[in-house]
Protein backbone atom coordinates (compact mmCIF):
# COMPACT_ATOMS: atom_id res chain seq x y z
CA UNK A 1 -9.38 168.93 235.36
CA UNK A 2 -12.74 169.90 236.88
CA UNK A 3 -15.15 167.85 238.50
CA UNK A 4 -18.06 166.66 236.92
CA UNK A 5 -21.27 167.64 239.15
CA UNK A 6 -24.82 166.50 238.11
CA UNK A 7 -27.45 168.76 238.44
CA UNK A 8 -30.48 167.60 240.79
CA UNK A 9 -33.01 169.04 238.82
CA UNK A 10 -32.81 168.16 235.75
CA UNK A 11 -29.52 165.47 235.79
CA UNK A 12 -27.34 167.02 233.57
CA UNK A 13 -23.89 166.66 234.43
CA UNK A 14 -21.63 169.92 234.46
CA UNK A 15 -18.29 170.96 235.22
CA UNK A 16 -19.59 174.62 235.43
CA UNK A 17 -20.82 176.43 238.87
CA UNK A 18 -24.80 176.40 237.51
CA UNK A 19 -26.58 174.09 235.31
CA UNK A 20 -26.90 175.23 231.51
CA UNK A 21 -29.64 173.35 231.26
CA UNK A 22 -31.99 174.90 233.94
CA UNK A 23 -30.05 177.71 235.63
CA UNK A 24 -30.00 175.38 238.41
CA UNK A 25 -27.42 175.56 241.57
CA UNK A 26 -28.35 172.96 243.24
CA UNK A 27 -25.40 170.80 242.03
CA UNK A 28 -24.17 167.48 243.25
CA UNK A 29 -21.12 165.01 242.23
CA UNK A 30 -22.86 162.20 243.55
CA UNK A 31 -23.95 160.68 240.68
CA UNK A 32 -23.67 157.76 238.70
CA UNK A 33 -24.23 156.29 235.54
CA UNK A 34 -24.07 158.75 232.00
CA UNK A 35 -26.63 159.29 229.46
CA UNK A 36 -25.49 161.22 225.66
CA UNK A 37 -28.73 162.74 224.32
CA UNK A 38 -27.80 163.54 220.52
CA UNK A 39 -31.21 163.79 219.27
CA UNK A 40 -33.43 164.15 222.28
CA UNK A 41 -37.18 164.28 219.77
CA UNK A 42 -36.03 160.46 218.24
CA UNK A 43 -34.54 158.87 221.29
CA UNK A 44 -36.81 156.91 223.08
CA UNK A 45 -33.97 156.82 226.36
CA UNK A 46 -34.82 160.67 226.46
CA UNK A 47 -38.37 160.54 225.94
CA UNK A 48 -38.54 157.65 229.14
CA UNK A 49 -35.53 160.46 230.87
CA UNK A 50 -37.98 163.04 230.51
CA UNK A 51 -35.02 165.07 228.60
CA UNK A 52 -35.82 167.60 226.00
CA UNK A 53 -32.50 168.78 225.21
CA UNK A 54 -29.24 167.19 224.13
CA UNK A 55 -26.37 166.94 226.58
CA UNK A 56 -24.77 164.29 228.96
CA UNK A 57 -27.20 163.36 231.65
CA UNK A 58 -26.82 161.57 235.04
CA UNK A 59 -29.18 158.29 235.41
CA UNK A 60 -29.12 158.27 239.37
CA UNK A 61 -28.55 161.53 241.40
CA UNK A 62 -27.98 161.72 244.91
């Protein structure tokens, strides 16, 4: 299985090479803590995140 890395960026936590979330390669796997964003325009988590899109966020990135 691949490693999870969390983007610094934008905190979105990939097991890909580059963030699909902001092209990003500035990728890190320490990072703790997971967010799921279903509905990023009703959640009030993401709206305090800053997140705009769904996905599975990092809450503290190293």
């Amino acid at each position: 299985m691949a490693r999870e890395m969390a983007c610094r960026k934008c905190k979105c936590v990939t097991t890909l090479k580059v963030c699909p979330n902001c092209k990003s390669s500035d990728l890190t796997p320490d990072w703790s803590g997971i967010v799921l964003v279903v509905d990023p325009t009703n959640s009030e988590i993401s709206k305090t995140l800053g997140i705009t899109k769904k996905g599975k966020y990092a809450i503290k990135v190293t």
